[in-house]
Protein backbone atom coordinates (compact mmCIF):
# COMPACT_ATOMS: atom_id res chain seq x y z
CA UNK A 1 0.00 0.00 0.00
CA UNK A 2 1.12 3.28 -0.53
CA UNK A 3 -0.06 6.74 0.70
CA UNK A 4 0.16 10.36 -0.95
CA UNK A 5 -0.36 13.19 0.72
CA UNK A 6 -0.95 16.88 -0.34
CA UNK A 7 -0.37 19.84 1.36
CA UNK A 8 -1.19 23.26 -0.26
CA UNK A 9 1.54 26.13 0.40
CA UNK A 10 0.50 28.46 3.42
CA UNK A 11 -1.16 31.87 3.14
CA UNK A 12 0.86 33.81 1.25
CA UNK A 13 1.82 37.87 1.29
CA UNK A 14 0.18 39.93 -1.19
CA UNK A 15 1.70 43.05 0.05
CA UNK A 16 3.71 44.16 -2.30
CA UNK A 17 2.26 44.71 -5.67
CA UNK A 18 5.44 44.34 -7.49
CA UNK A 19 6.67 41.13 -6.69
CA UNK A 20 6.10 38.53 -8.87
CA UNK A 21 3.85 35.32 -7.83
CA UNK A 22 6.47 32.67 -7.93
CA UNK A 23 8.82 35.25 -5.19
CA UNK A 24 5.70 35.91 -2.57
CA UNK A 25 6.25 34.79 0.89
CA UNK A 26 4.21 33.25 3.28
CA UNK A 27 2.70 36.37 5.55
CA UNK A 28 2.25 35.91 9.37
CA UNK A 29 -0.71 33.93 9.08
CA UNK A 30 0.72 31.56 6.25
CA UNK A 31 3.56 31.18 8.59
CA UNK A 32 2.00 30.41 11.89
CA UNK A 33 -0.09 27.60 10.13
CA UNK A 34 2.80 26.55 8.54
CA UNK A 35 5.00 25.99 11.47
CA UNK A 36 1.62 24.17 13.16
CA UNK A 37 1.55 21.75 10.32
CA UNK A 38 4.82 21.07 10.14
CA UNK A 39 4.41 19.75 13.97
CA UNK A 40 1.08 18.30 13.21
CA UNK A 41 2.19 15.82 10.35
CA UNK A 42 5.93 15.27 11.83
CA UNK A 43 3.54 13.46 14.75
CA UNK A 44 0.68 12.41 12.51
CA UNK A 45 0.40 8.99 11.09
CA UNK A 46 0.67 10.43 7.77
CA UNK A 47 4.28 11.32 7.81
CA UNK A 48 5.99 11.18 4.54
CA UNK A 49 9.05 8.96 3.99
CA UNK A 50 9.87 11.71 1.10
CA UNK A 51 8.96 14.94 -0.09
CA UNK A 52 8.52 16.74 -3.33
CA UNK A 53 8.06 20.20 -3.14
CA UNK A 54 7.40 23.46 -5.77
CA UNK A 55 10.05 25.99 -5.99
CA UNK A 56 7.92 28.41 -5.22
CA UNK A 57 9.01 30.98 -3.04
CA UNK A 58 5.35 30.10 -0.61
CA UNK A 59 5.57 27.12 -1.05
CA UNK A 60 9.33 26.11 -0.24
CA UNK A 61 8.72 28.51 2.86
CA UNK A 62 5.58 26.39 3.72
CA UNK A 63 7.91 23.13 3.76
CA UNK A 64 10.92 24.54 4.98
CA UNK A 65 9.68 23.93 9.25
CA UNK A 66 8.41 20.24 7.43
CA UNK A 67 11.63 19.69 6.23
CA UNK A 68 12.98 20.46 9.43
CA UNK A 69 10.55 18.65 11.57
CA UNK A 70 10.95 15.62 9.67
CA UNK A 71 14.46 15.23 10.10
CA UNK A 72 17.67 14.79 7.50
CA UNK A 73 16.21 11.16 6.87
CA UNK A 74 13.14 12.33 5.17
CA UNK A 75 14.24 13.88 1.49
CA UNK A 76 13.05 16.78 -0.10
CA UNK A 77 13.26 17.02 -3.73
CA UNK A 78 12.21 20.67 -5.23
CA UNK A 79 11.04 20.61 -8.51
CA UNK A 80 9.84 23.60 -10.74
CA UNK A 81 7.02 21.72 -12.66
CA UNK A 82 5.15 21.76 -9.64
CA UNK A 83 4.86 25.71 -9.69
CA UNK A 84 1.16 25.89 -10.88
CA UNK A 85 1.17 22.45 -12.23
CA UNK A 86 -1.81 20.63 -13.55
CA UNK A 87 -2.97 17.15 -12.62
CA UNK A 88 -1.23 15.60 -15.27
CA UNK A 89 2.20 16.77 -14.56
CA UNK A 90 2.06 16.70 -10.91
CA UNK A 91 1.21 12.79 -11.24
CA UNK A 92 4.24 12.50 -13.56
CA UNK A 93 6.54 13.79 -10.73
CA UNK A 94 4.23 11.46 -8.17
CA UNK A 95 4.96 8.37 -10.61
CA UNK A 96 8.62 8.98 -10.85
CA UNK A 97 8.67 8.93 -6.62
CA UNK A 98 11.40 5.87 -5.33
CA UNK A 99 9.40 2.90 -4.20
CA UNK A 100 11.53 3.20 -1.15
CA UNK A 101 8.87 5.84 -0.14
CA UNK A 102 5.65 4.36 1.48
CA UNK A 103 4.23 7.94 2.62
CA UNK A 104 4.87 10.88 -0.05
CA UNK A 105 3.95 14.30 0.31
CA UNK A 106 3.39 16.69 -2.42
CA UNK A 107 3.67 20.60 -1.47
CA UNK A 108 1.82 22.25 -4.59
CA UNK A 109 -0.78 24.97 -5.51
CA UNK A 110 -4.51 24.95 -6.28
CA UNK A 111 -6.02 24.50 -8.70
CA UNK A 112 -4.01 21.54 -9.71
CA UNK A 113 -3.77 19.74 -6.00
CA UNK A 114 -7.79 19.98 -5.73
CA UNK A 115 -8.19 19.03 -9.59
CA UNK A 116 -6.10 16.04 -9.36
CA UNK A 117 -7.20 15.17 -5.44
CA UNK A 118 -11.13 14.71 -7.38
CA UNK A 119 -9.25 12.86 -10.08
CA UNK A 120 -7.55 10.47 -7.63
CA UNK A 121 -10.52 10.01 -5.35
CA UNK A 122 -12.09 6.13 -5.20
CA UNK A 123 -15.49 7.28 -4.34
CA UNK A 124 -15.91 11.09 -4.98
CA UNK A 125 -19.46 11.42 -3.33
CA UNK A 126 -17.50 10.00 0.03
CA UNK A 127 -17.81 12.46 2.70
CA UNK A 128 -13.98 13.39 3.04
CA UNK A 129 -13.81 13.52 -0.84
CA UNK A 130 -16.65 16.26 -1.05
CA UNK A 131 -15.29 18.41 1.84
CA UNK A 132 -11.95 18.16 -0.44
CA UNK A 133 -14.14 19.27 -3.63
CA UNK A 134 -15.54 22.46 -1.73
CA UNK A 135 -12.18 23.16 -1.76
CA UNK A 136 -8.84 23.34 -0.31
CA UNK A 137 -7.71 26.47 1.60
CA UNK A 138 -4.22 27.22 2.33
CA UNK A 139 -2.24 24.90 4.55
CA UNK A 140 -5.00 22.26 3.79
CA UNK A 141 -3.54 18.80 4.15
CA UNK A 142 -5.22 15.65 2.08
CA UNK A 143 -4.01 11.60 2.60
CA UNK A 144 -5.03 9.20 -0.12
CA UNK A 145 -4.37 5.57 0.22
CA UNK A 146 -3.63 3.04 -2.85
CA UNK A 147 -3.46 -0.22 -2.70
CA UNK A 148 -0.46 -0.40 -5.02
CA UNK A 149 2.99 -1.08 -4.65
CA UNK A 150 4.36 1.35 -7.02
CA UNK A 151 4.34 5.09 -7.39
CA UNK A 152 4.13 4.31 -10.98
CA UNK A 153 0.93 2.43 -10.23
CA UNK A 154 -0.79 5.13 -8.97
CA UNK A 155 -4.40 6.22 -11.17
CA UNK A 156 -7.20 7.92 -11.40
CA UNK A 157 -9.88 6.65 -9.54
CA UNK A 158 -8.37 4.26 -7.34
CA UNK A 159 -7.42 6.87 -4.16
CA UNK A 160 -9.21 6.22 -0.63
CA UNK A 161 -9.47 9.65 0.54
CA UNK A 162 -8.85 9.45 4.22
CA UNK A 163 -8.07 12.35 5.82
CA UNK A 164 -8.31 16.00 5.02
CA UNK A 165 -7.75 18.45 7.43
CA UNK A 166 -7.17 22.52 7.38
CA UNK A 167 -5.04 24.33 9.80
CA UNK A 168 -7.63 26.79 11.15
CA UNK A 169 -9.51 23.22 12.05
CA UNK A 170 -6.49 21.38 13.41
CA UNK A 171 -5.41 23.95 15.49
CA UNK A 172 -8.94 24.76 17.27
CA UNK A 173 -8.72 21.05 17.98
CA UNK A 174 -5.81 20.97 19.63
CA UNK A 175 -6.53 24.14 21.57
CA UNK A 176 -9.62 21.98 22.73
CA UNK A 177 -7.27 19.42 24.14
């Protein structure tokens, strides 16, 4: 079995006009929920044996306390077809994943991670899979499971969605405990 996981880049800083998209950072917000995830899926039982991340500025900033939670063991391969990748090319990178990996994360963009999270999704009228189809904010965090041994095996259609979770969420819940 293997399990993918998505996590969309944190909020990210619109504040100056002039910068170009790929170069925003994360603002406070994006980098509070950042550093909370980071914690949250080092501990989870989703965490990834191996990362692939865009090279966007957001994004790389939104894995960066990931990287570091995880540890040196856990590799993090940046690649610039993720920046604003479709479906199609972000499953090329998720098919060319070592087998080594059991757990991969993805660290992308909408609208390609919620395109290709409906694509992937077994049963799309399952409840987790329709709260992922009303969308995916900002830190949001999605676990698919395949039973496939093979990155390369991975399809369309054949995902268990089994978790999806978004920081705002996670975090009241843990303020509750």
């Amino acid at each position: 079995m293997k399990r993918l996981c998505f996590l969309r880049h944190a909020k990210s800083d619109w504040g100056d006009p002039a910068k170009d998209d790929f170069d925003r950072p994360l603002n406070a917000r994006g980098t509070k929920a950042a550093d909370f995830m980071a914690k949250y899926i080092a501990s989870s039982p989703y965490r990834p044996d191996a990362v692939i991340c865009s090279t966007a500025a957001r994004a790389t900033a939104t894995c960066s306390p990931l990287s570091d939670a995880l540890g040196k063991n856990v590799p993090v391969t940046y690649r610039d077809e993720l920046y604003h990748a479709m479906p199609d090319t972000m499953l090329e990178e998720i098919h060319r994943a070592s087998d080594d990996a059991e757990t991969l994360l993805l660290v992308g963009h909408n609208p390609g991670l919620v395109l290709l999270a409906m694509a992937l999704a077994e049963d799309p009228d399952d409840e987790t899979a329709l709260r992922v189809a009303h969308g995916v904010p900002t830190g949001g965090f999605i676990v698919f499971e395949f039973d496939v041994d093979r990155w390369a095996d991975i399809s369309e259609g054949e995902g268990r969605t089994v978790f999806f979770g978004r920081p705002r969420d996670l975090m009241a819940a843990e303020a509750e405990n």
